[in-house]
Protein backbone atom coordinates (compact mmCIF):
# COMPACT_ATOMS: atom_id res chain seq x y z
CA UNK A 1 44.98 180.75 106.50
CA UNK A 2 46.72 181.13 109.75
CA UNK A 3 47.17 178.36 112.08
CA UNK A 4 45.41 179.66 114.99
CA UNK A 5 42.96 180.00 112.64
CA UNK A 6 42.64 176.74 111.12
CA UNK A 7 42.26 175.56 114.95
CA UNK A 8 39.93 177.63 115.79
CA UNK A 9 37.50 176.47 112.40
CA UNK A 10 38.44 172.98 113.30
CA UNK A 11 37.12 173.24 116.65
CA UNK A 12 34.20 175.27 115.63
CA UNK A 13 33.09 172.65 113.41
CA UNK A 14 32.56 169.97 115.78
CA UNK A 15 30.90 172.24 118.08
CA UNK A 16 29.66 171.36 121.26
CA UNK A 17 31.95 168.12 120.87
CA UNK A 18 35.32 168.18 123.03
CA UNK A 19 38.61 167.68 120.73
CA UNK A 20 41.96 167.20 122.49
CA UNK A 21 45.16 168.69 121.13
CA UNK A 22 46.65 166.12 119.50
CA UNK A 23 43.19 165.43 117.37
CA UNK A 24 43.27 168.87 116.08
CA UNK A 25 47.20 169.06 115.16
CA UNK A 26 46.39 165.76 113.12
CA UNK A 27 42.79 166.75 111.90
CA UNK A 28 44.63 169.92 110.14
CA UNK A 29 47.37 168.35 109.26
CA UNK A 30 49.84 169.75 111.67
CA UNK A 31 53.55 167.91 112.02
CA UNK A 32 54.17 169.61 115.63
CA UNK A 33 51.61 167.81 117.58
CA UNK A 34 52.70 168.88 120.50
CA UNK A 35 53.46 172.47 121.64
CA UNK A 36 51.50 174.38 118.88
CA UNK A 37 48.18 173.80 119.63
CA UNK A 38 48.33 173.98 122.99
CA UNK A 39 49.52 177.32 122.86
CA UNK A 40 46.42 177.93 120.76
CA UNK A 41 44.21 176.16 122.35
CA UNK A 42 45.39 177.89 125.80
CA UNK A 43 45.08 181.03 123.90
CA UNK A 44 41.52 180.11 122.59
CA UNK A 45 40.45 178.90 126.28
CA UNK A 46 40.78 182.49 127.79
CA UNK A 47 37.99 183.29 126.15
CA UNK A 48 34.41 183.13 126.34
CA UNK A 49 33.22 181.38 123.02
CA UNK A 50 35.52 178.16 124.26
CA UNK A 51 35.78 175.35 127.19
CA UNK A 52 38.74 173.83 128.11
CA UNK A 53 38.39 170.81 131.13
CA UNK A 54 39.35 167.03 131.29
CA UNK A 55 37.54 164.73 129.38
CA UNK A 56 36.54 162.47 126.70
CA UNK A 57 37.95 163.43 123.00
CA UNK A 58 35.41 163.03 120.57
CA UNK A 59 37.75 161.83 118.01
CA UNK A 60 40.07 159.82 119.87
CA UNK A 61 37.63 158.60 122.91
CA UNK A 62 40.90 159.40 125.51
CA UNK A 63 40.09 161.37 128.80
CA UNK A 64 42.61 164.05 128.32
CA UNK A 65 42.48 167.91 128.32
CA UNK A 66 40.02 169.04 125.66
CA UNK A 67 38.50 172.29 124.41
CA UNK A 68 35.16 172.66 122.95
CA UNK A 69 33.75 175.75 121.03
CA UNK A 70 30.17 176.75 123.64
C-alpha cells in the first residue's frame, strides 16, 4: 500500500478526531517525520472529505496544524 494511502486510512480511522503530522508519520511507522506527510496531508487538505486548521492533536494533545477526515 502506498504511502499517501496509508495516511489517508490512518486519518480516516480516527475520524472526526484531529491528528497532526508528526502523529501520523509515527502511527504508520514512517522514518521521515517531517516533509512526507505534510506533502500528503497538504495534498489531502485540498479536498473536501478533509480539514486542515490549528489545533489540539488527538494523539499527542499539542496545538499544532492538524487534519481531520469530515
Amino acid at each position: 500500500m502506498s504511502v499517501p494511502q496509508r495516511i489517508n486510512d490512518f486519518v480516516t480511522s480516527h475520524k472526526p478526531k484531529a491528528i497532526c503530522n508528526k502523529c501520523i508519520a509515527d502511527g504508520i511507522g514512517l522514518t521521515n517525520a517531517g516533509a512526507h506527510p505534510a506533502q500528503i496531508t497538504g495534498a489531502l487538505a485540498t479536498t473536501n472529505d478533509f480539514m486542515q486548521v490549528r489545533g489540539q492533536c488527538v494523539l499527542c494533545k499539542d496545538t499544532k496544524k492538524v487534519i481531520a477526515r469530515v
